[in-house]
N, C-alpha and C. Protein backbone atom coordinates (compact mmCIF):
# COMPACT_ATOMS: atom_id res chain seq x y z
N UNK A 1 77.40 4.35 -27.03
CA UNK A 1 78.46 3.95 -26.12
C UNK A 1 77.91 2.91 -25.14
N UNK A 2 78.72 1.98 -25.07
CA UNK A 2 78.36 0.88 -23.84
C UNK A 2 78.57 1.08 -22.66
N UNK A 3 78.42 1.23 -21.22
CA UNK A 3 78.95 1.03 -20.21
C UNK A 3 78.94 0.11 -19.35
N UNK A 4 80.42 -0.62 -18.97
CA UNK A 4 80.20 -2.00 -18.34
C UNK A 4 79.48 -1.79 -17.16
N UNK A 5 79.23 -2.81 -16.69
CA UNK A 5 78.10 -2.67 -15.42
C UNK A 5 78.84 -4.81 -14.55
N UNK A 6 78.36 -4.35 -13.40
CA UNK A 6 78.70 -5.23 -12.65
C UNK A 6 77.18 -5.70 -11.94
N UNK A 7 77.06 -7.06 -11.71
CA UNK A 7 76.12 -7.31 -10.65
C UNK A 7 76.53 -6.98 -9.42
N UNK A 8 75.89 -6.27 -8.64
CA UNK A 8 75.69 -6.08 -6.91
C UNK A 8 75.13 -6.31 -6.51
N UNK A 9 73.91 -6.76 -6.56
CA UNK A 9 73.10 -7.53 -5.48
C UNK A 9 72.53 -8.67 -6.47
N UNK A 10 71.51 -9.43 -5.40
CA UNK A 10 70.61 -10.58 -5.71
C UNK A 10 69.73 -10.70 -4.05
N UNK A 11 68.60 -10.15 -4.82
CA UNK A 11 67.81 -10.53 -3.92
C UNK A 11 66.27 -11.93 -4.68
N UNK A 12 66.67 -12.37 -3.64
CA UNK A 12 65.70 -13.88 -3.58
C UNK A 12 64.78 -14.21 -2.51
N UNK A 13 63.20 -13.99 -2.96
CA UNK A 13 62.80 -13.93 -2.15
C UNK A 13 61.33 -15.33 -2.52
N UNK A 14 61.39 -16.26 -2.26
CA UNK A 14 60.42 -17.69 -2.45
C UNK A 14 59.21 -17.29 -2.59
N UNK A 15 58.65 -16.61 -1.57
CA UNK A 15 57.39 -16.27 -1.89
C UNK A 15 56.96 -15.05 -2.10
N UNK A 16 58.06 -14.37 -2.72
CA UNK A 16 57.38 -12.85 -3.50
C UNK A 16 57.64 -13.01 -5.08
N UNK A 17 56.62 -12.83 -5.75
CA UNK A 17 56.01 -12.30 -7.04
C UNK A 17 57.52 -12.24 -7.39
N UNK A 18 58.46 -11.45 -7.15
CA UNK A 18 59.60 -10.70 -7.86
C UNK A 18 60.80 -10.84 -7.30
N UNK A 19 61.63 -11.23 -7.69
CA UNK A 19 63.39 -11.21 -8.13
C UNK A 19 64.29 -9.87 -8.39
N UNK A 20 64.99 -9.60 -7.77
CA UNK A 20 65.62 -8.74 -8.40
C UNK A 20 67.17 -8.81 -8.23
N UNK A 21 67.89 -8.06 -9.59
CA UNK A 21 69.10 -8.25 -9.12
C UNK A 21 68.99 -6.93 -9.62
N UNK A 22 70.51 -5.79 -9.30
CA UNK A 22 70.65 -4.96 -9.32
C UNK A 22 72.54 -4.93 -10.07
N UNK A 23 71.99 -3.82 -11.16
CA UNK A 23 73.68 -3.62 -11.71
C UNK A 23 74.01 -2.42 -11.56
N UNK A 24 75.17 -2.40 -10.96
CA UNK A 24 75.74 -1.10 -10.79
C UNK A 24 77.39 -1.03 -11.50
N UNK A 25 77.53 0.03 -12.10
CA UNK A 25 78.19 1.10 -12.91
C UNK A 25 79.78 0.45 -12.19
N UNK A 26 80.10 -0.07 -13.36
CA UNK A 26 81.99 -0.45 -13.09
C UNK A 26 82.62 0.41 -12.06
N UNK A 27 82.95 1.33 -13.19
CA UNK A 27 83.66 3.06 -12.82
C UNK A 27 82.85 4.31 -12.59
N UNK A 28 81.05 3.91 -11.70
CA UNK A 28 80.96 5.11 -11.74
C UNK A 28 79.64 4.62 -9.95
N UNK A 29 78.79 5.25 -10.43
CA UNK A 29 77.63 5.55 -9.31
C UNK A 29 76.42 4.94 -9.43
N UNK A 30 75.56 5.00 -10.60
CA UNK A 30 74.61 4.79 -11.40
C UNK A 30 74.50 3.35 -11.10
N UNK A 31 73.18 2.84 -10.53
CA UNK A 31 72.71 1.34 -10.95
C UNK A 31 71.09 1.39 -10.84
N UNK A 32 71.01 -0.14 -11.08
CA UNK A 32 69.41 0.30 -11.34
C UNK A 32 68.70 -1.40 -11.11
N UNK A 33 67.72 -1.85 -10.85
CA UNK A 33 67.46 -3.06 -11.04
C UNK A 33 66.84 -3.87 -12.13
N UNK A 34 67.06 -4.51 -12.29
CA UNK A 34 65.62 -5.68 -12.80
C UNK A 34 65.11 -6.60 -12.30
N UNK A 35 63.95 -6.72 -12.59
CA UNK A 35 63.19 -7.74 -11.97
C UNK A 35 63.09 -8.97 -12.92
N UNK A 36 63.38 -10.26 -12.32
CA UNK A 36 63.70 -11.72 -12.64
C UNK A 36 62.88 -12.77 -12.44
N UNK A 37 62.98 -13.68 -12.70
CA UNK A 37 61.98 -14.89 -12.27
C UNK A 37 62.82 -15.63 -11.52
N UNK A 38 62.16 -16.87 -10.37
CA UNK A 38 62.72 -17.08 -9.94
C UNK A 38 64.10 -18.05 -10.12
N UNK A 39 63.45 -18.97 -11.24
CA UNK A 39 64.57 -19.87 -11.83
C UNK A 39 65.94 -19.25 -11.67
N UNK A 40 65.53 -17.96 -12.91
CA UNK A 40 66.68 -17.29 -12.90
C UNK A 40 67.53 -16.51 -11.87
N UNK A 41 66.75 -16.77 -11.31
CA UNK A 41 67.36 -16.23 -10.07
C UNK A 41 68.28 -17.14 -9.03
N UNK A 42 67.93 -18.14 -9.13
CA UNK A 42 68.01 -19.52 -8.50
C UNK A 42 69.46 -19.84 -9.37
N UNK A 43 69.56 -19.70 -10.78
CA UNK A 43 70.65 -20.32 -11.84
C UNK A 43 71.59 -19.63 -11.62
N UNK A 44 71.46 -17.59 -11.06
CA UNK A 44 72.08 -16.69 -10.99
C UNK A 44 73.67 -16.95 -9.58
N UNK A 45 72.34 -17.46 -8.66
CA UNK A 45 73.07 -18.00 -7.16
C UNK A 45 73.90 -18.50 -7.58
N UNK A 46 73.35 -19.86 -7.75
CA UNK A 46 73.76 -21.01 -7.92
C UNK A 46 75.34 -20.77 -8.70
N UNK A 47 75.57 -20.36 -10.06
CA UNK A 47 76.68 -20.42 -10.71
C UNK A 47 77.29 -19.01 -9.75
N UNK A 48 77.03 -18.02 -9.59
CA UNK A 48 77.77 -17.03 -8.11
C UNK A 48 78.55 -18.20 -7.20
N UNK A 49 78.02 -19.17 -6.70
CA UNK A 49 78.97 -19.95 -5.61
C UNK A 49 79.05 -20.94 -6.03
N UNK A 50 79.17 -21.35 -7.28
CA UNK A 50 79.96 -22.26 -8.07
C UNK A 50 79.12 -23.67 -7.56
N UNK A 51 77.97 -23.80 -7.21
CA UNK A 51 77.40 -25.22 -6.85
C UNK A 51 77.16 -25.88 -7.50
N UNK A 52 77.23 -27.58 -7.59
CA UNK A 52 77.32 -28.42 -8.45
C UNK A 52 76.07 -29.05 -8.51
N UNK A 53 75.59 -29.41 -9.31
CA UNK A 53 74.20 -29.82 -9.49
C UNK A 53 74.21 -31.01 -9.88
N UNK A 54 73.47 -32.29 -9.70
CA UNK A 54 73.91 -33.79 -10.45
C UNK A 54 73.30 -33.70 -12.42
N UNK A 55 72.54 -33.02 -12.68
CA UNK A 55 72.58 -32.81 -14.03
C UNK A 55 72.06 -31.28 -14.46
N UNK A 56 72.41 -31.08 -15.64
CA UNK A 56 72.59 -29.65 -15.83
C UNK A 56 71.37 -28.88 -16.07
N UNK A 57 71.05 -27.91 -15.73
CA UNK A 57 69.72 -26.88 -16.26
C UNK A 57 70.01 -26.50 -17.38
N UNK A 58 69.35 -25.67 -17.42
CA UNK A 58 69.29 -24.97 -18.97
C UNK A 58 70.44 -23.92 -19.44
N UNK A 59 70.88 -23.04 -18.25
CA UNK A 59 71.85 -22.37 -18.20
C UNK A 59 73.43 -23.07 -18.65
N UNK A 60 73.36 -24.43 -17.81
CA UNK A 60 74.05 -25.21 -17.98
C UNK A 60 74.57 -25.90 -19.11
N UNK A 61 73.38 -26.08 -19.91
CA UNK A 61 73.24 -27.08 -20.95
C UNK A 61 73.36 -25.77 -22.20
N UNK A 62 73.14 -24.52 -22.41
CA UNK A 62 73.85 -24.00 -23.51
C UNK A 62 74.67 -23.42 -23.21
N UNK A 63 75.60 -23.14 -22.15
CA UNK A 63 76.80 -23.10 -21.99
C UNK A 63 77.97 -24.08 -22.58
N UNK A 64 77.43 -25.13 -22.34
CA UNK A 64 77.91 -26.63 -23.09
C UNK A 64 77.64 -26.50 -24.50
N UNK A 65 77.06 -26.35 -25.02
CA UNK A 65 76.30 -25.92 -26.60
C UNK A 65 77.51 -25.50 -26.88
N UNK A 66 77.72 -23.86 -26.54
CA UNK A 66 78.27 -22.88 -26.85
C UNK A 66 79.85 -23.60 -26.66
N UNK A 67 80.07 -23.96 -25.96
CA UNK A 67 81.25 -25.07 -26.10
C UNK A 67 82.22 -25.57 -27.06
N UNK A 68 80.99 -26.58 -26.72
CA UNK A 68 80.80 -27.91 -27.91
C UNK A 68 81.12 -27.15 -28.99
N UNK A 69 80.38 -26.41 -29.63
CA UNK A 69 80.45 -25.75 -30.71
C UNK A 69 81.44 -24.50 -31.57
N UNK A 70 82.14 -24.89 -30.73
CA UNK A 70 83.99 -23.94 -30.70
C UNK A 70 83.79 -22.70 -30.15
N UNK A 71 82.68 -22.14 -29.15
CA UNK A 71 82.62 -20.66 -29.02
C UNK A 71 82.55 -20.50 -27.91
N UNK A 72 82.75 -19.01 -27.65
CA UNK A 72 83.10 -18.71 -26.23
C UNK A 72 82.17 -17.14 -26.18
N UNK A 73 81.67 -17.51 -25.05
CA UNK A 73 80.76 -15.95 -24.52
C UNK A 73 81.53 -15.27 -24.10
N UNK A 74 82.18 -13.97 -24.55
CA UNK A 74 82.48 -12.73 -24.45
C UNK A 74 81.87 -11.71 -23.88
N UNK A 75 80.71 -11.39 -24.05
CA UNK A 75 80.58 -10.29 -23.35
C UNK A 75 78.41 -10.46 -23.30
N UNK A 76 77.85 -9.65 -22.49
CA UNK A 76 76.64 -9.63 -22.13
C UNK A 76 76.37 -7.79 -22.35
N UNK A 77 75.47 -7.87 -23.35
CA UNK A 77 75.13 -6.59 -23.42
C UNK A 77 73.64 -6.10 -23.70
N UNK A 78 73.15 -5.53 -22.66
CA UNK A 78 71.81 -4.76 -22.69
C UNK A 78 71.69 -3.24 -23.40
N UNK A 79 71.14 -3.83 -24.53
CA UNK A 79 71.22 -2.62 -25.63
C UNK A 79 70.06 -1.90 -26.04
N UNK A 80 69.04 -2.55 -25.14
CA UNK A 80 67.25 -1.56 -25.34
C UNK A 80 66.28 -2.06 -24.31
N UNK A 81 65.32 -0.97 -24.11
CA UNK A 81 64.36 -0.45 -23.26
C UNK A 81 63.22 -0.52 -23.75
N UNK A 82 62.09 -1.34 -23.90
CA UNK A 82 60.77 -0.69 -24.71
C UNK A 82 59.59 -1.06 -23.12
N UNK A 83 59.33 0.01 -22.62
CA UNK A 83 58.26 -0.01 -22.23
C UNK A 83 58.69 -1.43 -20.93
N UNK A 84 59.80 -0.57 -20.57
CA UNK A 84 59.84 -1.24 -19.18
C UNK A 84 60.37 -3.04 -18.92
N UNK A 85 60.96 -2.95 -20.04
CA UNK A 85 61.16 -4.77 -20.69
C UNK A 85 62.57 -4.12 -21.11
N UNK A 86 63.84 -4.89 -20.67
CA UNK A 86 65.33 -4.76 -20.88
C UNK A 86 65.46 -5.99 -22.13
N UNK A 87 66.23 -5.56 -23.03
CA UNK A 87 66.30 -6.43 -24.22
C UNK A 87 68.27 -6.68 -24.44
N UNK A 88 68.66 -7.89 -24.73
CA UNK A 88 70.01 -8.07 -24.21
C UNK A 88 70.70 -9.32 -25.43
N UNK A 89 72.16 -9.11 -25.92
CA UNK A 89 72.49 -9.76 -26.54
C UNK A 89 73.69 -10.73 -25.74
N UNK A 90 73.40 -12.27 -26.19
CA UNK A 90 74.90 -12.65 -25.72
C UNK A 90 75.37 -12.61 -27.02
N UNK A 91 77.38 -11.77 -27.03
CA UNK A 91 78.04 -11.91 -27.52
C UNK A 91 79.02 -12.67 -27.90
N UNK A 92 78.81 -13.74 -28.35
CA UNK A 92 79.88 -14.73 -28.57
C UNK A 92 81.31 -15.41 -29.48
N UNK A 93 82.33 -15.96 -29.76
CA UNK A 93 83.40 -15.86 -29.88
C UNK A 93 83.57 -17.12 -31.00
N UNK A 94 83.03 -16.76 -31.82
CA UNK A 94 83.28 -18.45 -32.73
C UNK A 94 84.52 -18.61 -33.69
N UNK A 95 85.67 -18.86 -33.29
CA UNK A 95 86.67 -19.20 -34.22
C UNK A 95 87.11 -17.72 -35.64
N UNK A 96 86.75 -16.61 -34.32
CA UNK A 96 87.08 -15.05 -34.81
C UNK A 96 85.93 -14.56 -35.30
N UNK A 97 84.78 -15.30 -35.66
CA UNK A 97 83.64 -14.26 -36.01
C UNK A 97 82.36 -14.36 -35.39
N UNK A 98 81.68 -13.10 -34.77
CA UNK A 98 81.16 -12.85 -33.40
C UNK A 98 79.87 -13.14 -34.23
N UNK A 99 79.37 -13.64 -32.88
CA UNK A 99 77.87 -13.66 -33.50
C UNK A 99 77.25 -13.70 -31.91
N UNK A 100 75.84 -12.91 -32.52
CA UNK A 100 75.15 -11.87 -31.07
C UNK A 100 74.15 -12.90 -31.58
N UNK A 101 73.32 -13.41 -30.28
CA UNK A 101 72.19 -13.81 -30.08
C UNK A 101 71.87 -13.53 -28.86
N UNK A 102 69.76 -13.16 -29.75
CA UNK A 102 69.08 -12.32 -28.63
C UNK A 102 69.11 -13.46 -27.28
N UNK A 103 69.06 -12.44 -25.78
CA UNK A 103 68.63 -13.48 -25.10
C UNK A 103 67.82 -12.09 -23.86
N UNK A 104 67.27 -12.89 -23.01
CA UNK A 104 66.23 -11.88 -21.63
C UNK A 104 68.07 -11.55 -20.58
N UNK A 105 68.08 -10.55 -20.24
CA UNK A 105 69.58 -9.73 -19.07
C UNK A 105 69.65 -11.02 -18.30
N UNK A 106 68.19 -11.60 -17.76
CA UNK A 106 68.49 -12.08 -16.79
C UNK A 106 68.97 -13.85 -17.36
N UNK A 107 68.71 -14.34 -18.24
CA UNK A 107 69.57 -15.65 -19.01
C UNK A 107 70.79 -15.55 -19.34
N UNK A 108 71.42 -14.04 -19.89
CA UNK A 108 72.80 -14.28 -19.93
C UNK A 108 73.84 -14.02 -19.05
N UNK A 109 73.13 -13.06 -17.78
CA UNK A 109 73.47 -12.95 -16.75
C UNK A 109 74.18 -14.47 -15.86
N UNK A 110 72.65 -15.19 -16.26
CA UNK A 110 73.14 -16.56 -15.50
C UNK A 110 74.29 -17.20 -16.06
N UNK A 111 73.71 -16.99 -17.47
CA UNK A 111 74.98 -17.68 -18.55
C UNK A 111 76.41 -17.43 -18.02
N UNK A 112 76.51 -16.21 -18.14
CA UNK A 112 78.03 -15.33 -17.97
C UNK A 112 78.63 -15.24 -16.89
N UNK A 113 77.59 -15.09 -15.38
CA UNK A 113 78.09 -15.02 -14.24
C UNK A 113 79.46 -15.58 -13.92
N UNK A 114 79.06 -16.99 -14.04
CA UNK A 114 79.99 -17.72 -13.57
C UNK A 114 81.59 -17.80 -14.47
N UNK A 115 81.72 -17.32 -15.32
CA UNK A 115 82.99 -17.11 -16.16
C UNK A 115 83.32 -15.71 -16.53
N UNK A 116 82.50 -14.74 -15.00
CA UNK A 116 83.06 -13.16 -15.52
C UNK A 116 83.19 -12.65 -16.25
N UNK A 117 82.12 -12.84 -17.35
CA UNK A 117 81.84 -12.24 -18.38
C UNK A 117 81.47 -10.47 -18.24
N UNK A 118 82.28 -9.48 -19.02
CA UNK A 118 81.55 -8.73 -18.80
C UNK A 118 80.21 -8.26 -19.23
N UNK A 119 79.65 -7.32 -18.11
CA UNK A 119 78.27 -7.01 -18.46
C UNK A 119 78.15 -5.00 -19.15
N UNK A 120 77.76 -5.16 -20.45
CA UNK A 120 77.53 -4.00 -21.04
C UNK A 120 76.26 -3.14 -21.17
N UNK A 121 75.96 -2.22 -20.52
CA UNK A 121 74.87 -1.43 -21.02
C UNK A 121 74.96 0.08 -22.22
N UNK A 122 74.44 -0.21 -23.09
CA UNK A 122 74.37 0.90 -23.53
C UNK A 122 73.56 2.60 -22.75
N UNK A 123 74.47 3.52 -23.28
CA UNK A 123 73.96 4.76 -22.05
C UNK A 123 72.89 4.95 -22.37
N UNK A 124 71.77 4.83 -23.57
CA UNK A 124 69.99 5.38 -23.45
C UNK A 124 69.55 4.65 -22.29
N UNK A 125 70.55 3.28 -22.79
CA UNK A 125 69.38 2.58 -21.28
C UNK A 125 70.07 2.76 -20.32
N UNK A 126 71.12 2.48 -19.79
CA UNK A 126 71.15 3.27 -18.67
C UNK A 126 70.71 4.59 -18.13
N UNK A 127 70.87 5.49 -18.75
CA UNK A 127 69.72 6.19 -18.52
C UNK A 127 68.50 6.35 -18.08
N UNK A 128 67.65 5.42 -19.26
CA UNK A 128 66.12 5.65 -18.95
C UNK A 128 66.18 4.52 -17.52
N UNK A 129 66.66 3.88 -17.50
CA UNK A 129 66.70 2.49 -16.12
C UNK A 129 66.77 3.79 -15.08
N UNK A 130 68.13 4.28 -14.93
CA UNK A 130 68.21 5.29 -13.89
C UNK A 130 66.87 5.96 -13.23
N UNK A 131 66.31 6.59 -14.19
CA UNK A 131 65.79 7.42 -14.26
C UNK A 131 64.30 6.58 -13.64
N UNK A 132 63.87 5.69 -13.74
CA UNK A 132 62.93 4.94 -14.36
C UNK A 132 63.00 4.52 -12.30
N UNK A 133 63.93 4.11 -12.32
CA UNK A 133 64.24 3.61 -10.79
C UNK A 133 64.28 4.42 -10.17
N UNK A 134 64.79 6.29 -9.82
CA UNK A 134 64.53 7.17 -9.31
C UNK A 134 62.83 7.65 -9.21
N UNK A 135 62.07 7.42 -10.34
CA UNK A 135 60.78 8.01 -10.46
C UNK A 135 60.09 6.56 -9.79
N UNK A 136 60.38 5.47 -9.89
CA UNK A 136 59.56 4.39 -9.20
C UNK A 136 58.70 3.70 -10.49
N UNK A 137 59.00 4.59 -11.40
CA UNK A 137 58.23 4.02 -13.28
C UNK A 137 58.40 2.47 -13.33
N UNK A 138 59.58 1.89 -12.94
CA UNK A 138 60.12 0.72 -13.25
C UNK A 138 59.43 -0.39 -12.61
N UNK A 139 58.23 -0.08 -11.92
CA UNK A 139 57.35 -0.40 -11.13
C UNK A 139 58.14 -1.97 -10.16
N UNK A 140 59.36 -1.34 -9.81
CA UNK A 140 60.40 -1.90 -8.75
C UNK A 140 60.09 -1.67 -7.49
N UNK A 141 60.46 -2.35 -6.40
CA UNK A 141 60.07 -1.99 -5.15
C UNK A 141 61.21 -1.70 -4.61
N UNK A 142 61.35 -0.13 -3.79
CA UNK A 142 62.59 0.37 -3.46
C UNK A 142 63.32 -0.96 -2.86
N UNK A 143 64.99 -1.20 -3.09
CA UNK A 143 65.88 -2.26 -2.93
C UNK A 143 67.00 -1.56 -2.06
N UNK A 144 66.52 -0.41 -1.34
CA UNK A 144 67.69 0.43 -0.29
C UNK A 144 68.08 -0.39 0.58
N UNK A 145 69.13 -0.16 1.22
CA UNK A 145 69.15 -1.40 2.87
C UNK A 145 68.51 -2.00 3.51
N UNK A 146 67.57 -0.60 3.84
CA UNK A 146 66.92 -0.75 5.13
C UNK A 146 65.71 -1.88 4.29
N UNK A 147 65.43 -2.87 2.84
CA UNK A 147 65.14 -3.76 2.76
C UNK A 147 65.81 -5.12 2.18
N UNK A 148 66.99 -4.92 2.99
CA UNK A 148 67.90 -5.79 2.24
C UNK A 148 67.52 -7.12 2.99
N UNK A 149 67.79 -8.32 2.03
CA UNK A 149 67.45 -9.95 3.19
C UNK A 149 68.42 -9.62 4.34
N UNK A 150 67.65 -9.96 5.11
CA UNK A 150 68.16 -10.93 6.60
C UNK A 150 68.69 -12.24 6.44
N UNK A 151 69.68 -12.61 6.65
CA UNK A 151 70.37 -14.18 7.07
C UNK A 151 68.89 -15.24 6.91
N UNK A 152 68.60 -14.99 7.61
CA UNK A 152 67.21 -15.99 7.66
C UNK A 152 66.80 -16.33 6.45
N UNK A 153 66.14 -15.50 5.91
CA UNK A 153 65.23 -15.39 4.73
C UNK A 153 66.12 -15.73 3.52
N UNK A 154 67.64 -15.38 3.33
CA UNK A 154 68.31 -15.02 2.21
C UNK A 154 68.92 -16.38 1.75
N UNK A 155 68.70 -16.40 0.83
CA UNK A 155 69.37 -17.35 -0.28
C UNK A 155 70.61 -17.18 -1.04
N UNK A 156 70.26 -15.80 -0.80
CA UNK A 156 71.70 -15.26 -1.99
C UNK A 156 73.04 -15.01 -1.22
């Protein structure tokens, strides 16, 4: 079973090691993070508030692909866990017959953001993520409030 999942946060931080954005549960409670690079993190913003760039990144430029090429991204789905590494398909729409290509949560994330794509997790991984983020396994750095950006610092 899949369960959609929404982005809720983005934290961006220039000079820390790690990125994270955090997805939390459509219709329920459950979220969990991953950790990103910064690009992607940067591509994530960026298409979030719709900013225009004078030529396109990479995000940009196979979005256009995908285009060009009669198809349309449908849906973003994280369908495995190995050892702490999220593994994720974009689902796409070619003239009625779907075709999944692999991509990293956090590339189709960027991909999809900006055209509300939904985001799917299957429940093992949600699960083990949960779980993984409760025990601190996910070797994440707690993302509660009390370390949420400040105005200052925040990008996102």
């Amino acid at each position: 079973m899949m369960v959609p999942m929404q982005l809720s946060r983005i934290f961006i931080r220039e000079m820390a090691d790690m990125q994270i954005i955090e997805l939390t549960e459509v219709d329920g409670e459950r979220s969990f993070p991953i950790v990103i690079g910064l690009p992607e993190a940067f591509a994530i913003e960026r298409r979030l508030k719709g900013m225009e760039i004078p030529r396109p990144q990479t995000h940009d430029l196979l979005a256009g692909v995908i285009e060009s090429l009669g198809g349309a991204l449908r849906r973003i789905e994280i369908h495995d866990m190995r050892e702490g590494t999220f593994f994720a398909a974009l689902v796409i729409d070619q003239g009625g017959r779907e075709v999944r290509v692999d991509s990293r949560p956090s590339d189709a994330i960027a991909l999809g953001v900006a055209q509300g794509v939904p985001i799917l997790v299957a429940e093992a991984v949600l699960e083990q993520a949960v779980a993984d983020a409760a025990s601190g396994a996910g070797g994440v750095p707690d993302i509660g409030p009390e370390q949420e950006p400040d105005d200052e610092d925040d990008d996102a």
